[in-house]
C-alpha atoms as a PDB file:
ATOM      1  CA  UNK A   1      34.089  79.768  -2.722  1.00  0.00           C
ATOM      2  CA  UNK A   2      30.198  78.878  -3.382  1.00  0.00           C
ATOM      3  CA  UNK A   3      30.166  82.226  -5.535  1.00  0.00           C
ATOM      4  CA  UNK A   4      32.886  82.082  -7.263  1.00  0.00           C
ATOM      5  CA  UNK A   5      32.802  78.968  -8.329  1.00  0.00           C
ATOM      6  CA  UNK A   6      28.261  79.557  -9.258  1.00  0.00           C
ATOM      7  CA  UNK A   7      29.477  82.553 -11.104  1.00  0.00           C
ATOM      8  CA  UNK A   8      32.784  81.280 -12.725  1.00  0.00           C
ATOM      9  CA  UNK A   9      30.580  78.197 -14.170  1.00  0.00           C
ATOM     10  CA  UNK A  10      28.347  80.425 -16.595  1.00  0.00           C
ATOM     11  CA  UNK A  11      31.698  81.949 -17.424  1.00  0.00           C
ATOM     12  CA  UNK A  12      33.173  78.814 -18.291  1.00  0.00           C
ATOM     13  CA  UNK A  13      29.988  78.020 -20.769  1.00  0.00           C
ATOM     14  CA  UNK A  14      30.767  81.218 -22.310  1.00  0.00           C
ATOM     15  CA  UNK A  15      34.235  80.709 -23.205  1.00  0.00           C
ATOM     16  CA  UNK A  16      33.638  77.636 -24.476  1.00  0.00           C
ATOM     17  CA  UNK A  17      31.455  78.819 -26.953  1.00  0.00           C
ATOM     18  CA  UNK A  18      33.809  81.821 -27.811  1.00  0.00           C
ATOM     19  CA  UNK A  19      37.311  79.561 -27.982  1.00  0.00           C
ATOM     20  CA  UNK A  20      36.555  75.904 -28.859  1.00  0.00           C
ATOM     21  CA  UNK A  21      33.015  76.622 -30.958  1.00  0.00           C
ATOM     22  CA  UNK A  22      31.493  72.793 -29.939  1.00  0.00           C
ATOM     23  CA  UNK A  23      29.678  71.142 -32.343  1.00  0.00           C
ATOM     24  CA  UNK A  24      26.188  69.995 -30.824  1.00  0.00           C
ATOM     25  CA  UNK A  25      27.161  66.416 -30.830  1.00  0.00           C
ATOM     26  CA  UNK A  26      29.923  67.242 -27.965  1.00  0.00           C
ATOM     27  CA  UNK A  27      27.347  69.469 -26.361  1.00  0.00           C
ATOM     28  CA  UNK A  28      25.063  66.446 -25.883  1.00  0.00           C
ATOM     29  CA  UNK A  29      28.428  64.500 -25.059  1.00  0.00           C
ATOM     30  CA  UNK A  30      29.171  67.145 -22.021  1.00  0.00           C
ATOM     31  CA  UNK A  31      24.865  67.459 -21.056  1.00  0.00           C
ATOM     32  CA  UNK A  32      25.186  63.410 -20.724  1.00  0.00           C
ATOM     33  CA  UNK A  33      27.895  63.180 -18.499  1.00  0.00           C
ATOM     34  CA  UNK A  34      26.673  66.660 -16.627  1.00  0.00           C
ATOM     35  CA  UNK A  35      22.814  64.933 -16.692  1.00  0.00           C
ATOM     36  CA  UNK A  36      24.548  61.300 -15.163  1.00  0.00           C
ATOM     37  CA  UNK A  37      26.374  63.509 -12.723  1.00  0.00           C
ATOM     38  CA  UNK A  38      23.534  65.199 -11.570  1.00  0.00           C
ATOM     39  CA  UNK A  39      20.971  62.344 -11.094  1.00  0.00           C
ATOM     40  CA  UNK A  40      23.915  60.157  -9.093  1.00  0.00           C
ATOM     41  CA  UNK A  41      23.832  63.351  -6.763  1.00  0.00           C
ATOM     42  CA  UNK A  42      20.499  63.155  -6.432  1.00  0.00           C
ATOM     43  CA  UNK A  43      19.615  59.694  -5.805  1.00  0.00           C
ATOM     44  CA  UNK A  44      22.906  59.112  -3.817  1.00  0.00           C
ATOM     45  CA  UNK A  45      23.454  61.914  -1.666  1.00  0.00           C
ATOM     46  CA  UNK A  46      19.959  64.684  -1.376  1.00  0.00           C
ATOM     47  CA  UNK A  47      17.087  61.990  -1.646  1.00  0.00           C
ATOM     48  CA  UNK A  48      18.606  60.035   1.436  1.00  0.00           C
ATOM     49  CA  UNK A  49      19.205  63.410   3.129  1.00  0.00           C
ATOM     50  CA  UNK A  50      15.640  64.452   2.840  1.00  0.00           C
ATOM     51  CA  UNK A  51      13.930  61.306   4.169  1.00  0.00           C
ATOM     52  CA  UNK A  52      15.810  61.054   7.009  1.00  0.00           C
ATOM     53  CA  UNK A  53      15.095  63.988   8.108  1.00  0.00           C
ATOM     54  CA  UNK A  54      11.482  62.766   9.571  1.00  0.00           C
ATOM     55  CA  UNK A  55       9.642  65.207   8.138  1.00  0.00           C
ATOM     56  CA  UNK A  56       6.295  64.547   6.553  1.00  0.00           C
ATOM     57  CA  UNK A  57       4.909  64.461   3.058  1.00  0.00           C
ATOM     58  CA  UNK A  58       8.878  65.113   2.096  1.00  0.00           C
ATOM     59  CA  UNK A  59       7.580  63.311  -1.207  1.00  0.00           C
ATOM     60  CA  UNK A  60       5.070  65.423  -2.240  1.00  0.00           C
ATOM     61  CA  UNK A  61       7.727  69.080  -2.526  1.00  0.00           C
ATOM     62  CA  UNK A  62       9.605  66.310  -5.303  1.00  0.00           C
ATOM     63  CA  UNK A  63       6.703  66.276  -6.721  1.00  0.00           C
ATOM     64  CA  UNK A  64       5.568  70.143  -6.598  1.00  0.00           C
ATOM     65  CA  UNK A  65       9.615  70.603  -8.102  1.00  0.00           C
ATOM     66  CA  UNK A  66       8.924  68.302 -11.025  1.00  0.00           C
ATOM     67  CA  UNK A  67       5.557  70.203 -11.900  1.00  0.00           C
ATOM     68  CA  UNK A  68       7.862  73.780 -11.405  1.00  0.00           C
ATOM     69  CA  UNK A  69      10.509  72.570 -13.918  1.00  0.00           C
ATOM     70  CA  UNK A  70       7.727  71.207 -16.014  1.00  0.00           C
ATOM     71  CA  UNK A  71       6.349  74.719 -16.206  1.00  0.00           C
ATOM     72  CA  UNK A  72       9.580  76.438 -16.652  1.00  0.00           C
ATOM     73  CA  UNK A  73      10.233  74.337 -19.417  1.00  0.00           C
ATOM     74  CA  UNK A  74       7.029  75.291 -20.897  1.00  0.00           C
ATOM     75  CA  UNK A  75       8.583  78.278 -21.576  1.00  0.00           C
ATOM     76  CA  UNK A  76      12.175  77.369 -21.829  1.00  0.00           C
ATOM     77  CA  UNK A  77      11.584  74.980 -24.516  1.00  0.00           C
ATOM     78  CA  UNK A  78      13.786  72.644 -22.880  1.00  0.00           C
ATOM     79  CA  UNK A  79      16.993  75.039 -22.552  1.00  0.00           C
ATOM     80  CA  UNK A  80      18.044  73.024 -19.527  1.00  0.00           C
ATOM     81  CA  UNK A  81      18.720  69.963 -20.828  1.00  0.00           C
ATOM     82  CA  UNK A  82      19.935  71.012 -24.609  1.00  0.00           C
ATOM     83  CA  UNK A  83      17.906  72.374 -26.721  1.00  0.00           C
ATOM     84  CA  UNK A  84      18.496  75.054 -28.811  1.00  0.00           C
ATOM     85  CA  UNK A  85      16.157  76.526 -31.161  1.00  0.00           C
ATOM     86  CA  UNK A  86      17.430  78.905 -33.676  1.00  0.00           C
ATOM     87  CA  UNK A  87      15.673  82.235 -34.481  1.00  0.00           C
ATOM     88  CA  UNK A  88      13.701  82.324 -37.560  1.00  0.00           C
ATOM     89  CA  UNK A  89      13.941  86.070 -38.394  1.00  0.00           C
ATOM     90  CA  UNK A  90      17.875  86.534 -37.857  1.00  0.00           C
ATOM     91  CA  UNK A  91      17.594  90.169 -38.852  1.00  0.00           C
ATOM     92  CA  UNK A  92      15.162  90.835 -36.012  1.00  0.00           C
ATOM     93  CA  UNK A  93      16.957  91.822 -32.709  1.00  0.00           C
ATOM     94  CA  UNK A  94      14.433  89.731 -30.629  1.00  0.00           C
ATOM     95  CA  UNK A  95      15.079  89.476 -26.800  1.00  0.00           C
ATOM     96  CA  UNK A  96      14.129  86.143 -25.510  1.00  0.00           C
ATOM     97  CA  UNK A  97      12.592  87.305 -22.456  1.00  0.00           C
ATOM     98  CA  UNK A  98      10.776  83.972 -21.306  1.00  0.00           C
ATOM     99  CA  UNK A  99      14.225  81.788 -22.538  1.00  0.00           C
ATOM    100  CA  UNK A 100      16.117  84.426 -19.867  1.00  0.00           C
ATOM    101  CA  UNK A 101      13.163  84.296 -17.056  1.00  0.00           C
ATOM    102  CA  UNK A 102      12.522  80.817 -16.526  1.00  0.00           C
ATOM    103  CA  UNK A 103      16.012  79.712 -16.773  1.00  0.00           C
ATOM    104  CA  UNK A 104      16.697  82.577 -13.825  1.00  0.00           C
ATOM    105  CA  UNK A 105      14.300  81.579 -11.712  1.00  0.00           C
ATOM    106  CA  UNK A 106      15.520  77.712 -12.392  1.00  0.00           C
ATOM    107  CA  UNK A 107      19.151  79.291 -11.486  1.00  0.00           C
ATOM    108  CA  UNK A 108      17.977  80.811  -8.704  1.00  0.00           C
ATOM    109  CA  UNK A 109      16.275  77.506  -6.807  1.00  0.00           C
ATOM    110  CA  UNK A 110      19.363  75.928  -7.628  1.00  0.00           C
ATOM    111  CA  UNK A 111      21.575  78.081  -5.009  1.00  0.00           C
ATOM    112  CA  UNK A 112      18.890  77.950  -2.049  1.00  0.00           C
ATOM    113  CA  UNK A 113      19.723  74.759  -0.565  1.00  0.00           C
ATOM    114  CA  UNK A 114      23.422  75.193  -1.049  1.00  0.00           C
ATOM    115  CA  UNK A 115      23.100  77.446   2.244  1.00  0.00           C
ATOM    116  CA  UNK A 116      22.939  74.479   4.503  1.00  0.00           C
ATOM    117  CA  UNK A 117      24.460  71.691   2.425  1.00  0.00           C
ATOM    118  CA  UNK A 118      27.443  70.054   4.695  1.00  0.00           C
ATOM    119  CA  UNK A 119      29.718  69.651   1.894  1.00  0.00           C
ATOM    120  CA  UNK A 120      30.301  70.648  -1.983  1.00  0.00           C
ATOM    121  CA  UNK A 121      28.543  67.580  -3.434  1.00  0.00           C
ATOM    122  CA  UNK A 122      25.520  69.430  -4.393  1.00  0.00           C
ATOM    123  CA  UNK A 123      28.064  73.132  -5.406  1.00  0.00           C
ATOM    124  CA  UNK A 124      29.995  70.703  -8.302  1.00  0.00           C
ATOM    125  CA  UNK A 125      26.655  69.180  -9.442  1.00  0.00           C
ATOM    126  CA  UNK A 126      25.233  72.837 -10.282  1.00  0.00           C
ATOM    127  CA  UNK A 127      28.339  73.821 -11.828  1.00  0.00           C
ATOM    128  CA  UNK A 128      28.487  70.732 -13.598  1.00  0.00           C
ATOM    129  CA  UNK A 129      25.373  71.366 -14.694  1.00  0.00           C
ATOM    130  CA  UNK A 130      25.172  75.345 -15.242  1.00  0.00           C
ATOM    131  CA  UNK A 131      28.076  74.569 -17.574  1.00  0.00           C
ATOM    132  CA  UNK A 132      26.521  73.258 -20.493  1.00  0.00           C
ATOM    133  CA  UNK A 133      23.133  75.303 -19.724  1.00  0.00           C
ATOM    134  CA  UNK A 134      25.416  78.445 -19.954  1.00  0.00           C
ATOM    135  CA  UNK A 135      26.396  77.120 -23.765  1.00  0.00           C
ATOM    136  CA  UNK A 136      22.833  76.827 -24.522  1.00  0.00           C
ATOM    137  CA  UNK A 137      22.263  80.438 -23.374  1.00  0.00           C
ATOM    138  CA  UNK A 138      24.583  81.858 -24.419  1.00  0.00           C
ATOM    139  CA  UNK A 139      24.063  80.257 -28.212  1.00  0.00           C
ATOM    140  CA  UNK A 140      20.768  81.252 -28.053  1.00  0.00           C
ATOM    141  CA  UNK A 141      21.623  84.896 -27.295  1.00  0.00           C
ATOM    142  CA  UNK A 142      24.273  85.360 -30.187  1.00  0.00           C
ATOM    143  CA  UNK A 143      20.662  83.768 -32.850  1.00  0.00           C
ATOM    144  CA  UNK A 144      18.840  86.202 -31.372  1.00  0.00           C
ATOM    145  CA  UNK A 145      21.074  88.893 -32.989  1.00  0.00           C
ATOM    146  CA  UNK A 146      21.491  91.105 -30.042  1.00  0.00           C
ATOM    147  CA  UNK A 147      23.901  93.548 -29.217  1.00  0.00           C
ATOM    148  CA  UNK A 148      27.043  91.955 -27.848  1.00  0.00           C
ATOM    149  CA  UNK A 149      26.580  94.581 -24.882  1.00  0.00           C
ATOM    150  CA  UNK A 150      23.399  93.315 -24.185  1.00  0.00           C
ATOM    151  CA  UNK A 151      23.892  89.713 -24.593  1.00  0.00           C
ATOM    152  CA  UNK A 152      26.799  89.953 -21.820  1.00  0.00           C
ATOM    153  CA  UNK A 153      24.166  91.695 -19.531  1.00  0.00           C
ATOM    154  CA  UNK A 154      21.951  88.578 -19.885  1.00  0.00           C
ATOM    155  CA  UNK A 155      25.018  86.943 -19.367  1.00  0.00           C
ATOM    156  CA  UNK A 156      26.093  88.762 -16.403  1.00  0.00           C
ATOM    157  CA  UNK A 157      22.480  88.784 -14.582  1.00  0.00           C
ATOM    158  CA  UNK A 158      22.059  85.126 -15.288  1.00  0.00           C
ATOM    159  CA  UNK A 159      25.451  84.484 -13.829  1.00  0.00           C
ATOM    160  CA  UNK A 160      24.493  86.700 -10.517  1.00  0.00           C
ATOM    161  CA  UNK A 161      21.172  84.303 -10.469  1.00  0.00           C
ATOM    162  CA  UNK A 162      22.202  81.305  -8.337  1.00  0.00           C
ATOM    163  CA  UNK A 163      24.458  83.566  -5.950  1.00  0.00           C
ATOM    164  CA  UNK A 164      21.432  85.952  -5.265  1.00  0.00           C
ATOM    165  CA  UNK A 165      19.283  82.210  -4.225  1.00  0.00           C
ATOM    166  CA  UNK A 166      22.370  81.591  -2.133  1.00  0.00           C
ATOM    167  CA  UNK A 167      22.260  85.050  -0.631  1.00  0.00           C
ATOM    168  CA  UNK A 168      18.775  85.008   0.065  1.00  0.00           C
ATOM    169  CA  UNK A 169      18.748  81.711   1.847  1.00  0.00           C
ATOM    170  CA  UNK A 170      22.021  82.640   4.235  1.00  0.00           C
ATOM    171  CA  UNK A 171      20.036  85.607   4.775  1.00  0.00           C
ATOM    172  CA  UNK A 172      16.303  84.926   5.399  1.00  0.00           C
ATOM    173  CA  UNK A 173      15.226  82.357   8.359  1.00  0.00           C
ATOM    174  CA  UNK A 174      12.473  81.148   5.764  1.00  0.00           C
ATOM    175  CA  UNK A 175      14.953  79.101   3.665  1.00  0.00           C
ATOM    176  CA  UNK A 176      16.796  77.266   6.878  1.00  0.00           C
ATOM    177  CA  UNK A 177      13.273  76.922   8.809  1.00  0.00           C
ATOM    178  CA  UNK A 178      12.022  75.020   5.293  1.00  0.00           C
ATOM    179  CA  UNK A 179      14.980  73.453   4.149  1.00  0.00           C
ATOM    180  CA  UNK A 180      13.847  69.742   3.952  1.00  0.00           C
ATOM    181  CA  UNK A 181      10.646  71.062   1.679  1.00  0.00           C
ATOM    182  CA  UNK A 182      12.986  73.199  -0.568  1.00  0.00           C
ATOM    183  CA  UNK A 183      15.383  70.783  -0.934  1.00  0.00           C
ATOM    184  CA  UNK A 184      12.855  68.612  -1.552  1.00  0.00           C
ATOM    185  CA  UNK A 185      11.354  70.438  -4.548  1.00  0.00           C
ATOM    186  CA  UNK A 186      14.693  70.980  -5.945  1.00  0.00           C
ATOM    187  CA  UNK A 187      15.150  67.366  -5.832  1.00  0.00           C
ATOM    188  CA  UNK A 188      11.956  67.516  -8.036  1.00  0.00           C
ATOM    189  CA  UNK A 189      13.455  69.922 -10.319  1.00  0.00           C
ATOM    190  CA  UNK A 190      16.763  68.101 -10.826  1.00  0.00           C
ATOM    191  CA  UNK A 191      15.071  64.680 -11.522  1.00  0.00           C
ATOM    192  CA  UNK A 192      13.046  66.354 -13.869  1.00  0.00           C
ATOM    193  CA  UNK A 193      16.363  67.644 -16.060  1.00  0.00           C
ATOM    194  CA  UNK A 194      18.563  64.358 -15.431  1.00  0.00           C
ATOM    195  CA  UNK A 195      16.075  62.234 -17.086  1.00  0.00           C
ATOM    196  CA  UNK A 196      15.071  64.709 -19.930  1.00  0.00           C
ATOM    197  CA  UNK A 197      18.589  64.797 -20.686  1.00  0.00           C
ATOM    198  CA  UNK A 198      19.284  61.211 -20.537  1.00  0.00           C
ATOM    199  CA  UNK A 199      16.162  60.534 -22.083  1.00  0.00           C
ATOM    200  CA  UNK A 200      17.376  62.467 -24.861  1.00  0.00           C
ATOM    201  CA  UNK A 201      21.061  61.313 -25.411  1.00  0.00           C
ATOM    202  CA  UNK A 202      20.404  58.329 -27.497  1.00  0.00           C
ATOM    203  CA  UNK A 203      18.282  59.413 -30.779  1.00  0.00           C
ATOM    204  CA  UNK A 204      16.576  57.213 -32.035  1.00  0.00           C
ATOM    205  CA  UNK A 205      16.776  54.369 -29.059  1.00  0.00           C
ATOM    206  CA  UNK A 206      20.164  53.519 -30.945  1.00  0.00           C
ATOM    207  CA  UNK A 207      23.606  52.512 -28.416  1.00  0.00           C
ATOM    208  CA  UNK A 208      26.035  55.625 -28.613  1.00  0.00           C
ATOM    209  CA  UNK A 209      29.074  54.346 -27.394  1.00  0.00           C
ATOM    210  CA  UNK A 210      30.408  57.828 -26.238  1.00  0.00           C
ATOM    211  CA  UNK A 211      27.161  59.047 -24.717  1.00  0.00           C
ATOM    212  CA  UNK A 212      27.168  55.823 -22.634  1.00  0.00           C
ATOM    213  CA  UNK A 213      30.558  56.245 -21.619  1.00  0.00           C
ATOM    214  CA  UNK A 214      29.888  59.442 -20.599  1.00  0.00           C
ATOM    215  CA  UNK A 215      27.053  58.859 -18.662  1.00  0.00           C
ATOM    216  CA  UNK A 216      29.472  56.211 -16.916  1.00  0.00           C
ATOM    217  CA  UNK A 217      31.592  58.458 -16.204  1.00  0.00           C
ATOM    218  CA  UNK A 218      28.926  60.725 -14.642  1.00  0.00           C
ATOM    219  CA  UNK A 219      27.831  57.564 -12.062  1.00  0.00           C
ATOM    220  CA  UNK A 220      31.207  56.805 -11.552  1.00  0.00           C
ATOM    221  CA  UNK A 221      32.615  60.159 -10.611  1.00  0.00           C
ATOM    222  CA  UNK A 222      29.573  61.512  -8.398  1.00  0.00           C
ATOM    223  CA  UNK A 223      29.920  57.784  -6.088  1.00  0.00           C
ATOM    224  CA  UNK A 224      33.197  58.002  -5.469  1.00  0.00           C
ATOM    225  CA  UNK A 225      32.294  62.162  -4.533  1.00  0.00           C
ATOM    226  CA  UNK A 226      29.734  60.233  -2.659  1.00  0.00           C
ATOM    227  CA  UNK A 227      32.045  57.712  -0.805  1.00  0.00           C
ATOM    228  CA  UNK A 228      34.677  60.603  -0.023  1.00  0.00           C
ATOM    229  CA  UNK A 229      32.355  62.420   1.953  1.00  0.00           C
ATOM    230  CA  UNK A 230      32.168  65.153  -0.849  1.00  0.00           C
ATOM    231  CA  UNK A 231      34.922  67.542   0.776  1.00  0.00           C
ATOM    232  CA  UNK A 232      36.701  69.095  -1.973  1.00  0.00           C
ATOM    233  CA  UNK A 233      38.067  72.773  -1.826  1.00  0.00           C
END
């Protein structure tokens, strides 16, 4: 199911783009509620999971993920939490090579620590999240004025990109034998995007009624995920 539903998610972004054409105001709308979602998870369910698992220095690998999403982000330009920055030189089949990288590599942490989780709290967080970050992408690809067979490669390899991190850590002892640490600096990595993006929702510092209702919605849905014990199939 963890595949399917990794893979499905960047699917999802796609056709969302491709049928219902969102405006960027209901992208921010979804990235709040997706960014509220994901934080919730993440103070309320992997942060108490890591420090009580007694081992040491658990606080520095947060810190060592928020530096690792900083740098992706250096050359993401902020993909992950919204931002979409149109191509100049529209004629110019350009491939965005770094955009594609770093948010692969960001895709690919995100499956690792889904080998050990105990239920699918964390699995609908990243799909919550890949979602909208699949929008982004997948916007971006169409400015850059590729091919449409090459933009679905993109597509398809970034879709393959959090299954492969899944794969790798059911695979290799590495991943279980370090699991606190890597969940750790994923922790990093996800506070890192859940405040950028909520950061972000209100321009200006002015109240957006929708945004915040969104974001409640976010809290409110990942506690009672939370108080359920997480077990949905």
């Amino acid at each position: 199911m963890n595949f399917v539903a990794l893979i499905l998610s960047v699917f999802v972004g796609v056709l969302i783009v491709v049928v219902v054409k969102p405006n960027a105001k209901i992208i921010q709308l979804f990235l709040s509620f997706s960014g509220a979602y994901l934080l919730s998870i993440t103070v309320l369910h992997l942060l108490p999971e890591v420090f009580t698992s007694h081992k040491k220095n658990v606080g520095v690998y947060i810190l060592i993920g928020i530096l690792v999403q900083t740098i992706l982000e250096y050359f993401s330009k902020g993909a992950e939490h919204g931002h979409i920055h149109s191509n100049n030189h529209s004629h110019i089949k350009e491939v965005p090579w770094l955009l594609f990288l770093s948010l692969s590599i960001h895709a690919f942490l995100e499956g690792i620590p889904l080998h050990i989780a105990k239920d699918n709290l964390l699995l609908w967080a990243i799909v919550i999240h890949k979602i909208p970050v699949s929008v982004v992408l997948f916007v971006f690809l169409i400015q850059s004025n590729l091919s449409k067979s090459l933009i679905y490669i993109f597509i398809i390899v970034f879709a393959l990109m959090s299954p492969l991190g899944l794969l790798f850590s059911d695979n290799i002892s590495f991943f279980e034998n370090y699991h606190t640490e890597i969940t750790g600096i994923i922790i990093g990595v996800f506070l890192h995007i859940a405040t950028a993006i909520l950061f972000e929702s209100s321009q200006n510092h002015k109240f957006n009624i929708r945004k915040f209702i969104a974001v409640l919605l976010g809290f409110a849905i990942a506690f009672l995920g939370t108080q359920l014990g997480g077990h949905v199939h």
